[in-house]
Protein backbone atom coordinates (compact mmCIF):
# COMPACT_ATOMS: atom_id res chain seq x y z
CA UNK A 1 -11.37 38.71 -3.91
CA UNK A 2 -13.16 36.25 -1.74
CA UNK A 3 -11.74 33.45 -0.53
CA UNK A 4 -13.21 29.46 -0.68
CA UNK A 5 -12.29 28.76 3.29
CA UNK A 6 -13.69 30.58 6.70
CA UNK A 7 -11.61 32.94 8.61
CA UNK A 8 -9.69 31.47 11.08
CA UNK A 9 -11.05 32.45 14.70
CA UNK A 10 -7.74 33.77 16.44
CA UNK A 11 -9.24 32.12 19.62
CA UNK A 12 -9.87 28.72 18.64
CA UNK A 13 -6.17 27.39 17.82
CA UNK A 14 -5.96 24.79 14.71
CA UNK A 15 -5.67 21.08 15.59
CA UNK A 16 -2.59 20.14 14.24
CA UNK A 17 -3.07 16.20 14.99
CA UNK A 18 0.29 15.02 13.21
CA UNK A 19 3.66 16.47 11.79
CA UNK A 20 6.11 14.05 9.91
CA UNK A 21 8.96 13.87 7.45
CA UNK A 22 10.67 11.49 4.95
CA UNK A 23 14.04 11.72 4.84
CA UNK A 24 16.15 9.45 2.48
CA UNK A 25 18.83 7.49 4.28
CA UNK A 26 22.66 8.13 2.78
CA UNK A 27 23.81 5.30 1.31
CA UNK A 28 26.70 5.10 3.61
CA UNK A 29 24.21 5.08 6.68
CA UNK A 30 21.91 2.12 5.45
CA UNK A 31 21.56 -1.22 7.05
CA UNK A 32 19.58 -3.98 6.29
CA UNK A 33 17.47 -5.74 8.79
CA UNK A 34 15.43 -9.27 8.49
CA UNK A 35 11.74 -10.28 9.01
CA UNK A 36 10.31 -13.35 8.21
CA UNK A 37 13.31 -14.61 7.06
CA UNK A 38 13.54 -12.19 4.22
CA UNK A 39 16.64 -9.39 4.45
CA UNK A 40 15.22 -5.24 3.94
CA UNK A 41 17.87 -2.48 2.82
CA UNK A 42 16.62 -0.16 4.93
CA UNK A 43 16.53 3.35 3.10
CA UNK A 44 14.34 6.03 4.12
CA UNK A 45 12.87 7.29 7.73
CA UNK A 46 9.74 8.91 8.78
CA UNK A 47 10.08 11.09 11.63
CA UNK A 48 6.83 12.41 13.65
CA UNK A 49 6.82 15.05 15.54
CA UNK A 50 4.90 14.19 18.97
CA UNK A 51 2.67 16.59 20.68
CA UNK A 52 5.47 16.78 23.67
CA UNK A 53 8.14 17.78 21.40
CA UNK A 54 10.42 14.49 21.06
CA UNK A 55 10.90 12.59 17.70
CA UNK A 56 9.71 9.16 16.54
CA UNK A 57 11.20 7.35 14.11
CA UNK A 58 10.19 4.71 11.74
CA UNK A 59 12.61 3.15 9.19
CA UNK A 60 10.98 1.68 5.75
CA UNK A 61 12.60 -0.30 2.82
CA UNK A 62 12.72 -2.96 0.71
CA UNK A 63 13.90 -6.73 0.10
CA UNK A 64 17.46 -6.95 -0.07
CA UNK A 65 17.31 -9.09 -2.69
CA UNK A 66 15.03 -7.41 -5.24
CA UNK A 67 11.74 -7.95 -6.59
CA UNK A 68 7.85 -6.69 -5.85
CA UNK A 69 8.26 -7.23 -1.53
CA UNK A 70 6.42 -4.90 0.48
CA UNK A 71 7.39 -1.90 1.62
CA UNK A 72 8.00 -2.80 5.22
CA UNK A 73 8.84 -0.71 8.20
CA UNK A 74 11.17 -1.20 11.30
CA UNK A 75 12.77 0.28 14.45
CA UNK A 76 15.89 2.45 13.85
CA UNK A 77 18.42 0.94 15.68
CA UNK A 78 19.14 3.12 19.12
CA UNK A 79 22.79 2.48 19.47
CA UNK A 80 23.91 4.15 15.84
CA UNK A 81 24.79 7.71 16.93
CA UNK A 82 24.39 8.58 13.11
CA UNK A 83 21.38 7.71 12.68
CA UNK A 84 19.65 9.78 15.62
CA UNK A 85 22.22 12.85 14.52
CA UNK A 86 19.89 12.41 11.42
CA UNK A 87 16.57 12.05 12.50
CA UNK A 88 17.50 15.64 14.70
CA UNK A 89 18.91 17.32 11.58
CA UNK A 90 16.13 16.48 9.71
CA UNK A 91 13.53 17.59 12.03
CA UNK A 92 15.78 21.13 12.04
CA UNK A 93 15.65 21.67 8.31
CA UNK A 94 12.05 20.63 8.02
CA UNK A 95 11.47 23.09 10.79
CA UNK A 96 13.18 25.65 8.55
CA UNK A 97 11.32 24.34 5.62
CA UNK A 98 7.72 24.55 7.50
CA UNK A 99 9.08 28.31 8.63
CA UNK A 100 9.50 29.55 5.42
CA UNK A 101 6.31 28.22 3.54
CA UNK A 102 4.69 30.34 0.88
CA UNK A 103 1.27 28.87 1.35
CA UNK A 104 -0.86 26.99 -1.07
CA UNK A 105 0.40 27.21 -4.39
């Protein structure tokens, strides 16, 4: 059976130039936020992974008040404990997740 990519040379690493995550905010750990005058629920997070190990964290969501607003992102507020327990349990299951893969399905 021949396969449709190269072999991998064991000496020239892959270039891995990003690793990130959506995780979907608990209901009980949402907040809402304003810009431009207009109030976001704020409702899911996308974590990166940086090349020196630490997390980054971006929090996305959507006009409080309904209707077809963007999908807008903002900081995740530093001083909620909760949150940034989060973010690092996320990170650990994806982790797990990525560990277990099956390959290309």
């Amino acid at each position: 059976m021949s396969s449709s990519r190269p072999p991998q040379d064991s000496t020239d690493p892959v270039d891995v130039s990003a690793l990130a995550v959506n995780v979907t905010v608990p209901e009980a750990l949402r907040w809402t936020d304003v810009r431009r005058g207009q109030e976001f629920t704020l409702s899911t997070l996308n974590i990166r992974l940086l090349p020196d190990g630490t997390l980054a964290a971006k929090a996305y969501g959507r006009p409080t008040a309904g209707g077809r607003g963007a999908y807008v992102s903002f900081p995740v507020p530093a001083d909620r404990p909760e949150l940034t327990a989060l973010i690092a349990a996320a990170a650990t299951r994806a982790g797990e997740l990525w560990t277990g893969h099956r390959g290309p399905g």
